[in-house]
N, C-alpha and C. Protein backbone atom coordinates (compact mmCIF):
# COMPACT_ATOMS: atom_id res chain seq x y z
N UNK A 1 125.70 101.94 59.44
CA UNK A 1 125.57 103.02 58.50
C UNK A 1 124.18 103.60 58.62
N UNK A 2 124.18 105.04 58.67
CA UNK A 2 122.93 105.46 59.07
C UNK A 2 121.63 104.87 57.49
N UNK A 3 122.39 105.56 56.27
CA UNK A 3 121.77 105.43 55.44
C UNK A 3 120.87 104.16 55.07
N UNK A 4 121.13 102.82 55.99
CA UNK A 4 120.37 101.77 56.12
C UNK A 4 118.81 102.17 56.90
N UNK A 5 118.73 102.68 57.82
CA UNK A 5 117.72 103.20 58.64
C UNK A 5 117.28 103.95 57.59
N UNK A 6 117.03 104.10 56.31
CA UNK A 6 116.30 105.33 55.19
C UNK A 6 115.32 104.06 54.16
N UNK A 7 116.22 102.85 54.17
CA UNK A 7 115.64 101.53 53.39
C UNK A 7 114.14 101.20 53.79
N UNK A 8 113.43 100.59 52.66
CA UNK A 8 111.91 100.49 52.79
C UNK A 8 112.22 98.70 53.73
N UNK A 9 111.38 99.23 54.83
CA UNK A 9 111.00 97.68 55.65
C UNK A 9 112.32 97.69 56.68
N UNK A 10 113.54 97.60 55.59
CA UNK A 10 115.13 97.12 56.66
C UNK A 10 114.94 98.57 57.44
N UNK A 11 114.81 99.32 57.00
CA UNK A 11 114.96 100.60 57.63
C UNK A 11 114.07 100.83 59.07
N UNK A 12 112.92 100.46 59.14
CA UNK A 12 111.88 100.15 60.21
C UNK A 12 112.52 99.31 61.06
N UNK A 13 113.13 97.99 60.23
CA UNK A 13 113.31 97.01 61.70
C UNK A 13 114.13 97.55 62.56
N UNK A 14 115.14 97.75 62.16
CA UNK A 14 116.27 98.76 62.64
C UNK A 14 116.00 99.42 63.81
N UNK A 15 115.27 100.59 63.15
CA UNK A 15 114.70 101.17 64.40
C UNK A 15 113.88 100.57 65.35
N UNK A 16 113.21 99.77 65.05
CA UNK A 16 112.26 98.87 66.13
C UNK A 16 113.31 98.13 67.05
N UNK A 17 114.24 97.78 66.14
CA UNK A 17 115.42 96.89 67.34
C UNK A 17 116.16 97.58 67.80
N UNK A 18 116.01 98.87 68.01
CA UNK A 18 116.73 99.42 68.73
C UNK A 18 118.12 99.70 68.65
N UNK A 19 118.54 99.96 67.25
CA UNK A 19 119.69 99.87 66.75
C UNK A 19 120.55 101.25 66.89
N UNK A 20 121.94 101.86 66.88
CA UNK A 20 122.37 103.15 66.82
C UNK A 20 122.61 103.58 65.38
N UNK A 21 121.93 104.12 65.04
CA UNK A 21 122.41 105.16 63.33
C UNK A 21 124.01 105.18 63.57
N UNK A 22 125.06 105.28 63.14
CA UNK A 22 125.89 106.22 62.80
C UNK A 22 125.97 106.76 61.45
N UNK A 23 126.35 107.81 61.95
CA UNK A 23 126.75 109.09 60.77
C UNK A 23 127.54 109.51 60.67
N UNK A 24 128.48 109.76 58.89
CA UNK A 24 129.39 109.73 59.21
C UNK A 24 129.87 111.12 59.30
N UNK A 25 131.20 111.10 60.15
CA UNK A 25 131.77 112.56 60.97
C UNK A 25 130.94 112.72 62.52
N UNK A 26 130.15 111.83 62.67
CA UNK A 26 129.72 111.55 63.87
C UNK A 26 129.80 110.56 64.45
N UNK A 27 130.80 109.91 64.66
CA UNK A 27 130.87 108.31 65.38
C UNK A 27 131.10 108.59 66.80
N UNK A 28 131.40 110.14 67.22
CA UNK A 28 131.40 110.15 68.81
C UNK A 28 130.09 109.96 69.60
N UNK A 29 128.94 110.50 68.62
CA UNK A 29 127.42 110.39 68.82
C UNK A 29 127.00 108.86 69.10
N UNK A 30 127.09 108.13 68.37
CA UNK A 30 127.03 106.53 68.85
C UNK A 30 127.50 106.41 69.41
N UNK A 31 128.70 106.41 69.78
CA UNK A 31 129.90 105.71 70.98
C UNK A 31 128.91 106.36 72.27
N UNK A 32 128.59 108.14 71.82
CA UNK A 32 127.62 108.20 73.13
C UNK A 32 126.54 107.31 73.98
N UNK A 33 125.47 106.92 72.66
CA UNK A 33 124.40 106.60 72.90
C UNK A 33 124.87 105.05 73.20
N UNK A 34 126.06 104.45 73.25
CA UNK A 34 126.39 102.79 73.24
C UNK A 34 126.56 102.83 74.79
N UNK A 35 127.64 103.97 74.95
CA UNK A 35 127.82 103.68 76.66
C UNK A 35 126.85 103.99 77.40
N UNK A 36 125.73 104.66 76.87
CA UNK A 36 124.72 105.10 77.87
C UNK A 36 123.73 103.72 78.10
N UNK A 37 123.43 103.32 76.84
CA UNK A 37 123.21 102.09 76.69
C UNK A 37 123.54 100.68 77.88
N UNK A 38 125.11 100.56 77.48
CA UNK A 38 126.13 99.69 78.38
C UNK A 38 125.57 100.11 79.90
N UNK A 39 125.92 101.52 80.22
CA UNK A 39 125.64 101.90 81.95
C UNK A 39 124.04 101.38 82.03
N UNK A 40 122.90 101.44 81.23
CA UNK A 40 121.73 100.65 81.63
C UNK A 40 121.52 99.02 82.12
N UNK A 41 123.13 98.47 81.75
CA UNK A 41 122.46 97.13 81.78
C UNK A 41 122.50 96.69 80.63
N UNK A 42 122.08 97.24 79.27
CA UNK A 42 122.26 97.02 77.87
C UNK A 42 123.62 96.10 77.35
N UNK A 43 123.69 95.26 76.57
CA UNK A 43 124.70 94.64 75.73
C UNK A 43 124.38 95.49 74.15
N UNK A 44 125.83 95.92 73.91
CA UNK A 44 125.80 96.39 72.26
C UNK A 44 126.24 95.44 71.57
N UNK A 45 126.26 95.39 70.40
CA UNK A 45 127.08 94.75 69.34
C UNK A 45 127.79 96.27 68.20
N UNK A 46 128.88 95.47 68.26
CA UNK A 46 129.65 96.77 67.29
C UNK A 46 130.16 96.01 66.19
N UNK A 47 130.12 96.58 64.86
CA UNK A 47 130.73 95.78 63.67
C UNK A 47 131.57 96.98 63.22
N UNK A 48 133.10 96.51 63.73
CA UNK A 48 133.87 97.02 63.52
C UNK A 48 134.75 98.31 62.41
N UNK A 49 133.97 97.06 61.40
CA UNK A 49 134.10 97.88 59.93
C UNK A 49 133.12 98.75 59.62
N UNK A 50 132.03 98.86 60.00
CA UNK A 50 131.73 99.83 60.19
C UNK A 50 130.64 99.76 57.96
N UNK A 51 130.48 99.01 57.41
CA UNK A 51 129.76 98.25 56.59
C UNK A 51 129.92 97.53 56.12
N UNK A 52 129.04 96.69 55.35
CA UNK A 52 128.78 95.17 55.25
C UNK A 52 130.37 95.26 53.84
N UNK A 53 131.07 93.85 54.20
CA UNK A 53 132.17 93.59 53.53
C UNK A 53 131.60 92.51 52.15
N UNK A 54 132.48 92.03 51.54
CA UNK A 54 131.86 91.27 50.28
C UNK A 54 132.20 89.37 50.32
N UNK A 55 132.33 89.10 51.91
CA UNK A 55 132.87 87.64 51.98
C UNK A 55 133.90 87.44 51.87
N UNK A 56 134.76 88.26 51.41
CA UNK A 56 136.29 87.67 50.61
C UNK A 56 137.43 88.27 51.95
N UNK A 57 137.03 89.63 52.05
CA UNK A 57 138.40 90.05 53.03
C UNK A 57 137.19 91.48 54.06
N UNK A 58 137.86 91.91 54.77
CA UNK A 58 137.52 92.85 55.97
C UNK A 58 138.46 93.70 55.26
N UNK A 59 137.05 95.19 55.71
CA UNK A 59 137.96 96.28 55.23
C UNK A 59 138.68 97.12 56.42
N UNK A 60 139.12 97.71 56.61
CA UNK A 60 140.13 98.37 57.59
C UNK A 60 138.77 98.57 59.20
N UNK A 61 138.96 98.36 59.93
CA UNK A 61 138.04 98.51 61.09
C UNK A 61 138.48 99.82 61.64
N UNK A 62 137.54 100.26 62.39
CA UNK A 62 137.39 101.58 63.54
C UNK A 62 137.90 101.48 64.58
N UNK A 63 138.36 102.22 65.15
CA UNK A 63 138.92 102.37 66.63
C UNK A 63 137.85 102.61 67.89
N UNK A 64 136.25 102.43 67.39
CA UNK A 64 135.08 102.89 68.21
C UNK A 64 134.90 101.75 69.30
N UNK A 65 135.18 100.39 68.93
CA UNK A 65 134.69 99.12 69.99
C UNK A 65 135.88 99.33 71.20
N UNK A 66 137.27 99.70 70.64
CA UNK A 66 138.13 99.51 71.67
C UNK A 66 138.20 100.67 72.28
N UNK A 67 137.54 102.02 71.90
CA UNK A 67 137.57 103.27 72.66
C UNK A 67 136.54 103.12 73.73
N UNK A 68 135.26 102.24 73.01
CA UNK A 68 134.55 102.38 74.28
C UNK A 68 134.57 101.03 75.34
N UNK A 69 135.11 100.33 74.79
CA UNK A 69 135.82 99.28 76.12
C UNK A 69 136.50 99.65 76.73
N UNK A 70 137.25 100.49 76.74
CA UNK A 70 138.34 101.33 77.44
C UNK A 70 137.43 102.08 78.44
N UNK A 71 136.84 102.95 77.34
CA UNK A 71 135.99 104.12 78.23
C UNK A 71 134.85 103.86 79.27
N UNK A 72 134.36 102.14 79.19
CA UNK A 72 133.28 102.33 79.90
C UNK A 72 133.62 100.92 80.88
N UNK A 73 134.48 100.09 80.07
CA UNK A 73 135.20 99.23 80.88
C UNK A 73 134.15 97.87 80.89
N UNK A 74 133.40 97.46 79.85
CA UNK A 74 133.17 97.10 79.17
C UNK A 74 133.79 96.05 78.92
N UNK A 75 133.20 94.32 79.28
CA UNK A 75 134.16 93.79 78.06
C UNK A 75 134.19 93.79 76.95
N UNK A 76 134.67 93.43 75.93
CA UNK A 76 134.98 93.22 74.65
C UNK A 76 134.81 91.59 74.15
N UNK A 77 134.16 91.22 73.20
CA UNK A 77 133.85 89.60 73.02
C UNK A 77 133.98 90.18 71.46
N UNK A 78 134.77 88.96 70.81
CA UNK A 78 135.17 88.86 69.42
C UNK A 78 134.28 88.18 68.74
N UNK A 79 133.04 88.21 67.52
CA UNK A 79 132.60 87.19 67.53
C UNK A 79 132.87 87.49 65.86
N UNK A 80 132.72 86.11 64.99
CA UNK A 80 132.79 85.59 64.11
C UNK A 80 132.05 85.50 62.89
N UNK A 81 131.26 85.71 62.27
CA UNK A 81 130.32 85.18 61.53
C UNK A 81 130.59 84.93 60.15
N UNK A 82 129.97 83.50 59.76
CA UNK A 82 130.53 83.41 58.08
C UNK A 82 128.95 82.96 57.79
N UNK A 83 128.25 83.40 56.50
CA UNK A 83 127.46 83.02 56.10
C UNK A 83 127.64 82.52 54.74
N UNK A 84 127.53 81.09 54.23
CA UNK A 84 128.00 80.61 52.91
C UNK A 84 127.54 81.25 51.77
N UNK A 85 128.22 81.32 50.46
CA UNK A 85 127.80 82.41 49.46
C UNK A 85 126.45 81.75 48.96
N UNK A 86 126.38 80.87 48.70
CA UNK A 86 124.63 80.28 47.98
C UNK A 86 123.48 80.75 49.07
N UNK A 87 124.00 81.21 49.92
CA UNK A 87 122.94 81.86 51.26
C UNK A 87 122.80 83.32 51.03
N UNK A 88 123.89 84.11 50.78
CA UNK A 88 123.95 84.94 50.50
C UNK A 88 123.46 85.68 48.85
N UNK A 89 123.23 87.19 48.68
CA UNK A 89 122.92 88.03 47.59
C UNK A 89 123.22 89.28 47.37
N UNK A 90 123.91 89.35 46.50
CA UNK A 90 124.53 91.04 46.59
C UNK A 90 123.66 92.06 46.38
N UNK A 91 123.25 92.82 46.63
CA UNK A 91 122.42 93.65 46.49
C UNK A 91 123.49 95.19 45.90
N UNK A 92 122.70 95.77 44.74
CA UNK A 92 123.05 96.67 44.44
C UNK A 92 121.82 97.82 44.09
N UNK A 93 122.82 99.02 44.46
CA UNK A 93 121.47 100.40 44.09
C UNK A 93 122.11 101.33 44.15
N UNK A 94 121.21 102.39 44.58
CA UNK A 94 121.61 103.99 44.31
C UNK A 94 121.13 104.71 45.20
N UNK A 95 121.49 104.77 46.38
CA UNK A 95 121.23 105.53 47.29
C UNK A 95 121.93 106.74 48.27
N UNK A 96 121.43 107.90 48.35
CA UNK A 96 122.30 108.75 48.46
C UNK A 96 122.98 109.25 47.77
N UNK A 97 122.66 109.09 46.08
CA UNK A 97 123.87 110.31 45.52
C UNK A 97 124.92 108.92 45.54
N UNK A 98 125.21 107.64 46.08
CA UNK A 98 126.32 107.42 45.39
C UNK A 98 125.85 105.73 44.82
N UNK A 99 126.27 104.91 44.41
CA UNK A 99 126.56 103.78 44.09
C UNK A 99 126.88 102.75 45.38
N UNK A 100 126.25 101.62 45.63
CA UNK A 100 126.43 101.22 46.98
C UNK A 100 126.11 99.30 46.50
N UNK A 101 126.81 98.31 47.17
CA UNK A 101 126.20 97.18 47.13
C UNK A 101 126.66 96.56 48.88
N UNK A 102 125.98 95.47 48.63
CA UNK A 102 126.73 94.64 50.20
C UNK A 102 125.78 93.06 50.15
N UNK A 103 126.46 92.69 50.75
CA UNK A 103 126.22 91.40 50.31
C UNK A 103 125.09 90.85 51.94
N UNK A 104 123.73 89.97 51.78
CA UNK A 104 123.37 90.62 52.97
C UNK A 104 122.47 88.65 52.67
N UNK A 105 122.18 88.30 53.68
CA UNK A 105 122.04 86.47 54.15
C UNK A 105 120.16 86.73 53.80
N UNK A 106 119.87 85.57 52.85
CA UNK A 106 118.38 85.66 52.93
C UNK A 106 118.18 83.69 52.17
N UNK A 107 117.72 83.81 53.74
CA UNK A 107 117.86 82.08 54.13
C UNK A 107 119.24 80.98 54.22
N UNK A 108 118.96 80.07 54.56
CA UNK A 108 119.93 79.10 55.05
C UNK A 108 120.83 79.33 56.24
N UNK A 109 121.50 78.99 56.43
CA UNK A 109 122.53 79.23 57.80
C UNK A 109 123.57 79.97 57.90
N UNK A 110 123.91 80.80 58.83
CA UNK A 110 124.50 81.57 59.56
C UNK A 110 125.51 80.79 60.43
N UNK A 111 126.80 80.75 60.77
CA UNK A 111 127.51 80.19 61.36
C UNK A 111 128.39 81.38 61.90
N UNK A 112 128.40 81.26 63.48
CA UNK A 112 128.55 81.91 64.48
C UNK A 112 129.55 81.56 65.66
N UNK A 113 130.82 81.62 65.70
CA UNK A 113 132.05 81.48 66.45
C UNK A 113 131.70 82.91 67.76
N UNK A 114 131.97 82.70 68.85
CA UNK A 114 132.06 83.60 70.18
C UNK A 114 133.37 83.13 70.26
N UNK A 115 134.25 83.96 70.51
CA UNK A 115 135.33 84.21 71.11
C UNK A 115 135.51 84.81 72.73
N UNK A 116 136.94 84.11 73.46
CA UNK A 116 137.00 84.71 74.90
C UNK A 116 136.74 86.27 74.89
N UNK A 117 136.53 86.78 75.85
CA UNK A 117 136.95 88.01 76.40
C UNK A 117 138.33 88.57 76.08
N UNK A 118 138.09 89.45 75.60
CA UNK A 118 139.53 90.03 75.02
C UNK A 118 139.44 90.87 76.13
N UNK A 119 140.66 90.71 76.75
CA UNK A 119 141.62 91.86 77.75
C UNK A 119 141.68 92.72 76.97
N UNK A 120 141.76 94.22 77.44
CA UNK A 120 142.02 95.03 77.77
C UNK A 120 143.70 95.78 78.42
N UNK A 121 144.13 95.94 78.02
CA UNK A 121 145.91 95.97 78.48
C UNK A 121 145.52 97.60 79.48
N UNK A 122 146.19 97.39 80.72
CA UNK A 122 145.70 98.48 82.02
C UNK A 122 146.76 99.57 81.07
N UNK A 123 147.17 99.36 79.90
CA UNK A 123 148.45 100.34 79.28
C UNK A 123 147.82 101.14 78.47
N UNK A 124 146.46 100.22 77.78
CA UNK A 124 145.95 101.06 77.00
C UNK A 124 144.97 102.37 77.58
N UNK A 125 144.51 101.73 79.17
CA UNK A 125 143.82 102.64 79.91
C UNK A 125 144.58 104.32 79.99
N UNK A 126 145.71 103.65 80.52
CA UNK A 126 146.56 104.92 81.24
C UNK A 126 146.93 105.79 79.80
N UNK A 127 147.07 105.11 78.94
CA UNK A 127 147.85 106.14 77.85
C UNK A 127 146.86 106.19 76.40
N UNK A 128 145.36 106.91 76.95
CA UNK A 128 144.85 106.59 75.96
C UNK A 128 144.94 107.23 74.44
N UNK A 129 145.47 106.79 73.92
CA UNK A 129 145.77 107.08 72.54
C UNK A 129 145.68 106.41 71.07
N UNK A 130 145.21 107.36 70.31
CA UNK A 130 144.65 106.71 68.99
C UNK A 130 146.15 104.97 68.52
N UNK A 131 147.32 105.46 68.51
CA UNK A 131 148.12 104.33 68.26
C UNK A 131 147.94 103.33 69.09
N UNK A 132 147.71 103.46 70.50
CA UNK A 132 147.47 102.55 71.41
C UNK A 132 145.91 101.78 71.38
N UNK A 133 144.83 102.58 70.74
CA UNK A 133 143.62 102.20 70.11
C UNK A 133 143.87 101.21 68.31
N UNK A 134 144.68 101.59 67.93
CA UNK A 134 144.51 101.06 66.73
C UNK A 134 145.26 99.65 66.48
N UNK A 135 146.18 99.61 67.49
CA UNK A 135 147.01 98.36 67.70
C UNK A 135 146.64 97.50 68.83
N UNK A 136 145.42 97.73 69.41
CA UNK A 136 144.14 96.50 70.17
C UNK A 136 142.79 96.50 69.25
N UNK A 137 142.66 97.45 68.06
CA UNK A 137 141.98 97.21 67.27
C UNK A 137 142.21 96.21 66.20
N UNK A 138 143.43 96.34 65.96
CA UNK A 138 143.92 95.54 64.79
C UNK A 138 144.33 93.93 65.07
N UNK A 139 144.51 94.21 66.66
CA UNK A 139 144.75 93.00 67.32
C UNK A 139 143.53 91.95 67.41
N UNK A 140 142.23 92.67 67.73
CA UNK A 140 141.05 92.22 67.95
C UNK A 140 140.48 91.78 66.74
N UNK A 141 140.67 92.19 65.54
CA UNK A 141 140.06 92.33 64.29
C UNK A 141 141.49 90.89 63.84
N UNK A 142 142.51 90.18 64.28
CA UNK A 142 142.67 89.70 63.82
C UNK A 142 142.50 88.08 64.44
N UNK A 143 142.06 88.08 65.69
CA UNK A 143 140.93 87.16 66.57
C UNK A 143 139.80 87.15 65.93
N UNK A 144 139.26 88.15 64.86
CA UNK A 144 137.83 88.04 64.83
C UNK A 144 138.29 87.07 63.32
N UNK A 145 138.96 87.33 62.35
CA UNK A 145 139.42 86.55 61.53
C UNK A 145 139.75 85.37 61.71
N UNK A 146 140.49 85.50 63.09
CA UNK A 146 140.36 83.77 63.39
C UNK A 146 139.11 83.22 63.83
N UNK A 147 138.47 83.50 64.18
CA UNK A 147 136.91 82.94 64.45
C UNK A 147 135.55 83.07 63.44
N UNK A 148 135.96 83.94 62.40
CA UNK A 148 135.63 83.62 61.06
C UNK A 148 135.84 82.24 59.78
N UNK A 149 137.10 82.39 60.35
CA UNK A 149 137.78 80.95 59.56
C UNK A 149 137.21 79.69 60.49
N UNK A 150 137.25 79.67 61.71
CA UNK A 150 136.88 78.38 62.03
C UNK A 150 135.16 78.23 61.82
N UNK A 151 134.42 79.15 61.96
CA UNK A 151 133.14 79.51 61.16
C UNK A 151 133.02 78.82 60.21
N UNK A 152 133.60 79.34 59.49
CA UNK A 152 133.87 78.57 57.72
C UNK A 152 134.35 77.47 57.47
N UNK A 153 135.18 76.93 58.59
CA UNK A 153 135.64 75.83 58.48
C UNK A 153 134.12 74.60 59.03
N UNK A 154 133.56 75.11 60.22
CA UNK A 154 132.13 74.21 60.69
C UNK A 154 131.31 74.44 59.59
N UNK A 155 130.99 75.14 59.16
CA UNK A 155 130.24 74.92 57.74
C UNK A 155 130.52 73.94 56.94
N UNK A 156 131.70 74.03 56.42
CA UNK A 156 132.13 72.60 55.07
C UNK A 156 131.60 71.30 56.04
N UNK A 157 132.54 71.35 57.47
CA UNK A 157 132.13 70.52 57.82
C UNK A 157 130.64 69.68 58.23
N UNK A 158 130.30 70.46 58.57
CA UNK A 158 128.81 70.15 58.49
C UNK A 158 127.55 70.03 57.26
N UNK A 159 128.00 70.75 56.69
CA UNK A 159 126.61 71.28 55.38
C UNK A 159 127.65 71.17 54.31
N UNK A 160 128.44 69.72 53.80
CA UNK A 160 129.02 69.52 52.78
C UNK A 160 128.31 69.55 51.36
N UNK A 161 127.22 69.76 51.47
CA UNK A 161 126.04 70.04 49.99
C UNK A 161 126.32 71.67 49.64
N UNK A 162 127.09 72.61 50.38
CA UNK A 162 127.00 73.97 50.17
C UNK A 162 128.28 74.08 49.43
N UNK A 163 129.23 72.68 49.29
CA UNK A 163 130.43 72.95 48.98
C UNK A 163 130.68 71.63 47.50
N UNK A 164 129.68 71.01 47.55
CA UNK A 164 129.86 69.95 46.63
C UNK A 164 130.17 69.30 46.53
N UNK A 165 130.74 68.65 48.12
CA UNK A 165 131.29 67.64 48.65
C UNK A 165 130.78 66.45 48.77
């Protein structure tokens, strides 16, 4: 979300790390600057949803990771992340004219599942189309759920004090 890059401090790192703004009604503009990126040699990371969710469920994802795996041929890697709620803090404010929160990790552990290489179907190449994008999106996004849960699952297991075990 571009409007993160406007935040005092988060907004700097951002840009220092070299991150892509998107804006919205402009997501072809990133997808630009990702593959140009990718053709350097560059690795992106794409978060599907496109902003921070509240721990509980994923909100509907974008069709941008699997357009430009397609388009640049690119693999695609699913990855996972659960960060436990006592790690986590919701943050709420007012930015932009609207009402905004997200829930965002400040200290303790991060737990991090990589998933295989997700294929690419040579079907989705030839017939590229938004239905044929949204049904390897939805496919991918439900690999990434599975590697969320086992996330969450190495947590209890490990750091049973986060759970009261």
């Amino acid at each position: 979300q571009a409007e993160t890059f406007t935040l005092p401090l988060g907004g700097g790192l951002l840009a220092l790390a070299d991150q892509i703004p998107v804006y919205v009604g402009r997501g072809r503009e990133a997808l630009d600057a990702a593959k140009e990126k990718l053709g350097l040699g560059h690795s992106v990371a794409i978060f599907p949803e496109g902003r921070l969710n509240d721990g509980r469920r994923f909100h509907r994802a974008g069709v941008g990771a699997a357009l430009l795996a397609v388009e640049s041929g690119a693999p695609l890697v699913p990855v996972g992340f659960y960060v436990p709620q006592s790690c986590a803090r919701t943050i709420r404010g007012f930015f932009h004219n609207r009402h905004t929160f997200g829930r965002w990790q400040f200290g303790g552990d991060c737990f991090v599942r990589f998933g295989d290489v997700f294929e690419i179907p040579t079907s989705v190449s030839e017939k590229l189309n938004y239905r044929e994008l949204r049904r390897l999106t939805e496919k991918m996004m439900a690999r990434v759920a599975e590697l969320v849960q086992q996330a969450q699952e190495e947590a209890r297991r490990i750091t049973p004090w986060y759970w009261g075990v």
